[in-house]
C-alpha atoms as a PDB file:
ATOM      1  CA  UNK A   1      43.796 -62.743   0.769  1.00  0.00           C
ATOM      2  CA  UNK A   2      42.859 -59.535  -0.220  1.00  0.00           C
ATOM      3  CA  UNK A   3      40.107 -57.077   0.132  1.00  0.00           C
ATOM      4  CA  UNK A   4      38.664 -57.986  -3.189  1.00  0.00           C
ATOM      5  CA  UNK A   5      39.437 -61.756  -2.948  1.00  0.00           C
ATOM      6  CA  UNK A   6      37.498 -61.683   0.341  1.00  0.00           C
ATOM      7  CA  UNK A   7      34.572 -59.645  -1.470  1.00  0.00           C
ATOM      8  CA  UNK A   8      33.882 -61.887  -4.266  1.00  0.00           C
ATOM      9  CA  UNK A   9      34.236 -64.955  -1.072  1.00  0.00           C
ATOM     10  CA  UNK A  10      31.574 -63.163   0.782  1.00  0.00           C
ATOM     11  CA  UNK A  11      29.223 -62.375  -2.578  1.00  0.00           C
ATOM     12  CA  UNK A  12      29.330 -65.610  -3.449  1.00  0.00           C
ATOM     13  CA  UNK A  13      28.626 -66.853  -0.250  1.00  0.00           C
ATOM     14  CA  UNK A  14      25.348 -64.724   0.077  1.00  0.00           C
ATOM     15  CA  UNK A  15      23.993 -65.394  -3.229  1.00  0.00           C
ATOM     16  CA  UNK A  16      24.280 -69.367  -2.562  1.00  0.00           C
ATOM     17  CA  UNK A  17      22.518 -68.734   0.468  1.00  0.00           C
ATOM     18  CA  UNK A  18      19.949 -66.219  -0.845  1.00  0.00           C
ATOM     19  CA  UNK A  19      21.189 -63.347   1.684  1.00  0.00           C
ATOM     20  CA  UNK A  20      22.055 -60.084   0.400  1.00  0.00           C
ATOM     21  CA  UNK A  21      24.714 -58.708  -1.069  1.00  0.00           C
ATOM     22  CA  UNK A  22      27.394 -57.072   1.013  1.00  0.00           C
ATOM     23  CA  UNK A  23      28.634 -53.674   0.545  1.00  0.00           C
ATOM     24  CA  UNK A  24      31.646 -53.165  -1.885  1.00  0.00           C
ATOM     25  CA  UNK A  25      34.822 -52.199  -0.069  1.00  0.00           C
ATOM     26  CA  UNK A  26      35.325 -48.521   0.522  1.00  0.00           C
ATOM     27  CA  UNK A  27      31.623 -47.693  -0.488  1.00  0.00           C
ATOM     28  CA  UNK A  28      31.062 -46.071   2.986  1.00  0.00           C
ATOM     29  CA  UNK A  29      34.322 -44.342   3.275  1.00  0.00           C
ATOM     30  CA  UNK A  30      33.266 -40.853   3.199  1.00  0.00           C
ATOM     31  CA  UNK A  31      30.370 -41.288   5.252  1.00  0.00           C
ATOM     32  CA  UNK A  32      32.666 -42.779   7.722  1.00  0.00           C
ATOM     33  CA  UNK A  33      35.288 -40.016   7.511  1.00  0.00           C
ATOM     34  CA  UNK A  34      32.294 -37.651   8.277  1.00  0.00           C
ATOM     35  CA  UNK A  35      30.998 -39.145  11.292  1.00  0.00           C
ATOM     36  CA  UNK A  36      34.886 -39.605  12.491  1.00  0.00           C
ATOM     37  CA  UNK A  37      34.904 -35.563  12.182  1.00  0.00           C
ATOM     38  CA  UNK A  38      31.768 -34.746  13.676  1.00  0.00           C
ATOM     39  CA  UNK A  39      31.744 -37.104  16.673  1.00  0.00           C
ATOM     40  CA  UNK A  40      35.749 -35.400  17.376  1.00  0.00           C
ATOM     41  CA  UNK A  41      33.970 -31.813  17.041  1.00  0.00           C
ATOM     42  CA  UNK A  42      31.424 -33.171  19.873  1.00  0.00           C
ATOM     43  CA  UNK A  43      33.929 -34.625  21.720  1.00  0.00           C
ATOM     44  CA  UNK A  44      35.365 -31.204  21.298  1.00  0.00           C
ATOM     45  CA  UNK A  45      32.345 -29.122  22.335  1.00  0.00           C
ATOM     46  CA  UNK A  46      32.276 -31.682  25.651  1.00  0.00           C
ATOM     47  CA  UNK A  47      35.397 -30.944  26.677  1.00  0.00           C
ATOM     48  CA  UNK A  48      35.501 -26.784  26.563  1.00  0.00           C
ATOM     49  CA  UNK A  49      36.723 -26.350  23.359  1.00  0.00           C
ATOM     50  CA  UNK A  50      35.396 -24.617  20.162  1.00  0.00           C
ATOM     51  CA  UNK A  51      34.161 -26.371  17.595  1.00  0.00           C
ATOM     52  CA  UNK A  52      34.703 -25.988  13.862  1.00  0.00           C
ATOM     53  CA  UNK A  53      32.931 -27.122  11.012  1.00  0.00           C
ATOM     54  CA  UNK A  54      29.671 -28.134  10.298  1.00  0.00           C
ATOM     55  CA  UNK A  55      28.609 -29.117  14.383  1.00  0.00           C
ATOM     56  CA  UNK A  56      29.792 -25.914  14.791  1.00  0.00           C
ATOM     57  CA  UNK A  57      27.134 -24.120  12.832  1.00  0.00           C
ATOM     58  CA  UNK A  58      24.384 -26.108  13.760  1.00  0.00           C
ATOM     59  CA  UNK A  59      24.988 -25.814  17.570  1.00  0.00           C
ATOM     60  CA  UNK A  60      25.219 -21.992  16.417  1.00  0.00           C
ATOM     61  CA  UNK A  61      22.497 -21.991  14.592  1.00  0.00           C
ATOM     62  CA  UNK A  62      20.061 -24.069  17.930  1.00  0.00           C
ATOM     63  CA  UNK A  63      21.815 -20.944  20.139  1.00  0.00           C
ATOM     64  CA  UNK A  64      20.985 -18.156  18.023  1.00  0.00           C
ATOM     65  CA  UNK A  65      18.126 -19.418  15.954  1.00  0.00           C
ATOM     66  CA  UNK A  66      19.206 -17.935  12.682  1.00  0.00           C
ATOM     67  CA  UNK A  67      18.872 -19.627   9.663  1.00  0.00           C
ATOM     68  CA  UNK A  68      22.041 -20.412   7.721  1.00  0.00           C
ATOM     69  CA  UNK A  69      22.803 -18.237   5.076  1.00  0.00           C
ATOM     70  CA  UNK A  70      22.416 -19.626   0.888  1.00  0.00           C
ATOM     71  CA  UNK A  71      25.249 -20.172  -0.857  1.00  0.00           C
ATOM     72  CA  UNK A  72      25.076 -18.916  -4.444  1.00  0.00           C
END
Protein backbone atom coordinates (compact mmCIF):
# COMPACT_ATOMS: atom_id res chain seq x y z
CA UNK A 1 0.00 0.00 0.00
CA UNK A 2 1.25 3.21 -0.49
CA UNK A 3 1.61 6.48 1.22
CA UNK A 4 -1.35 7.91 -0.55
CA UNK A 5 -3.43 4.66 -0.52
CA UNK A 6 -2.92 4.67 3.26
CA UNK A 7 -3.96 8.53 3.36
CA UNK A 8 -7.19 8.36 1.68
CA UNK A 9 -7.64 4.79 4.28
CA UNK A 10 -7.00 6.98 7.20
CA UNK A 11 -9.31 10.17 5.81
CA UNK A 12 -11.90 8.11 5.29
CA UNK A 13 -11.66 6.47 8.37
CA UNK A 14 -11.83 9.83 10.40
CA UNK A 15 -14.58 11.36 8.57
CA UNK A 16 -16.87 8.11 9.25
CA UNK A 17 -15.99 8.50 12.67
CA UNK A 18 -16.27 12.31 12.93
CA UNK A 19 -12.42 12.70 14.03
CA UNK A 20 -10.27 14.99 12.24
CA UNK A 21 -8.53 14.93 9.39
CA UNK A 22 -4.96 13.74 9.38
CA UNK A 23 -2.13 15.60 8.01
CA UNK A 24 -1.25 15.06 4.25
CA UNK A 25 2.01 13.19 3.78
CA UNK A 26 5.11 15.31 3.69
CA UNK A 27 3.18 18.48 4.98
CA UNK A 28 5.62 18.70 7.99
CA UNK A 29 8.74 17.89 6.18
CA UNK A 30 10.55 21.04 6.47
CA UNK A 31 9.61 21.71 9.86
CA UNK A 32 10.98 18.37 10.62
CA UNK A 33 14.24 18.86 8.71
CA UNK A 34 14.60 22.06 10.90
CA UNK A 35 14.25 20.66 14.20
CA UNK A 36 16.62 17.57 12.93
CA UNK A 37 19.29 20.57 12.36
CA UNK A 38 18.83 22.47 15.34
CA UNK A 39 18.57 19.71 17.95
CA UNK A 40 22.28 18.28 16.05
CA UNK A 41 23.64 22.03 16.55
CA UNK A 42 22.61 21.54 20.43
CA UNK A 43 23.84 18.33 20.56
CA UNK A 44 26.81 20.08 19.12
CA UNK A 45 27.07 22.99 21.57
CA UNK A 46 26.80 19.99 24.48
CA UNK A 47 29.50 18.28 23.42
CA UNK A 48 32.40 21.23 22.95
CA UNK A 49 31.88 21.99 19.62
CA UNK A 50 30.87 25.19 17.69
CA UNK A 51 27.79 25.60 16.47
CA UNK A 52 26.62 26.92 13.11
CA UNK A 53 23.53 28.21 11.94
CA UNK A 54 20.71 29.69 13.35
CA UNK A 55 21.34 28.12 17.34
CA UNK A 56 24.40 29.56 16.73
CA UNK A 57 23.28 33.14 16.57
CA UNK A 58 20.82 33.02 19.08
CA UNK A 59 23.12 31.48 21.78
CA UNK A 60 25.37 34.49 20.43
CA UNK A 61 23.02 36.78 20.55
CA UNK A 62 21.79 35.53 24.83
CA UNK A 63 25.95 35.91 25.35
CA UNK A 64 26.45 39.17 23.91
CA UNK A 65 23.04 40.73 24.01
CA UNK A 66 23.15 42.34 20.63
CA UNK A 67 20.39 42.44 18.52
CA UNK A 68 20.68 40.70 15.15
CA UNK A 69 21.39 42.76 12.41
CA UNK A 70 18.27 43.53 9.36
CA UNK A 71 18.63 42.09 6.33
CA UNK A 72 17.75 44.40 3.44
Amino acid sequence: MSITQQYILNTYRARRLCEPAPPAPGAHDWQLMRELRDYQALRAVVAGRPARGRLRTVLSRWVHGRRPRPSC
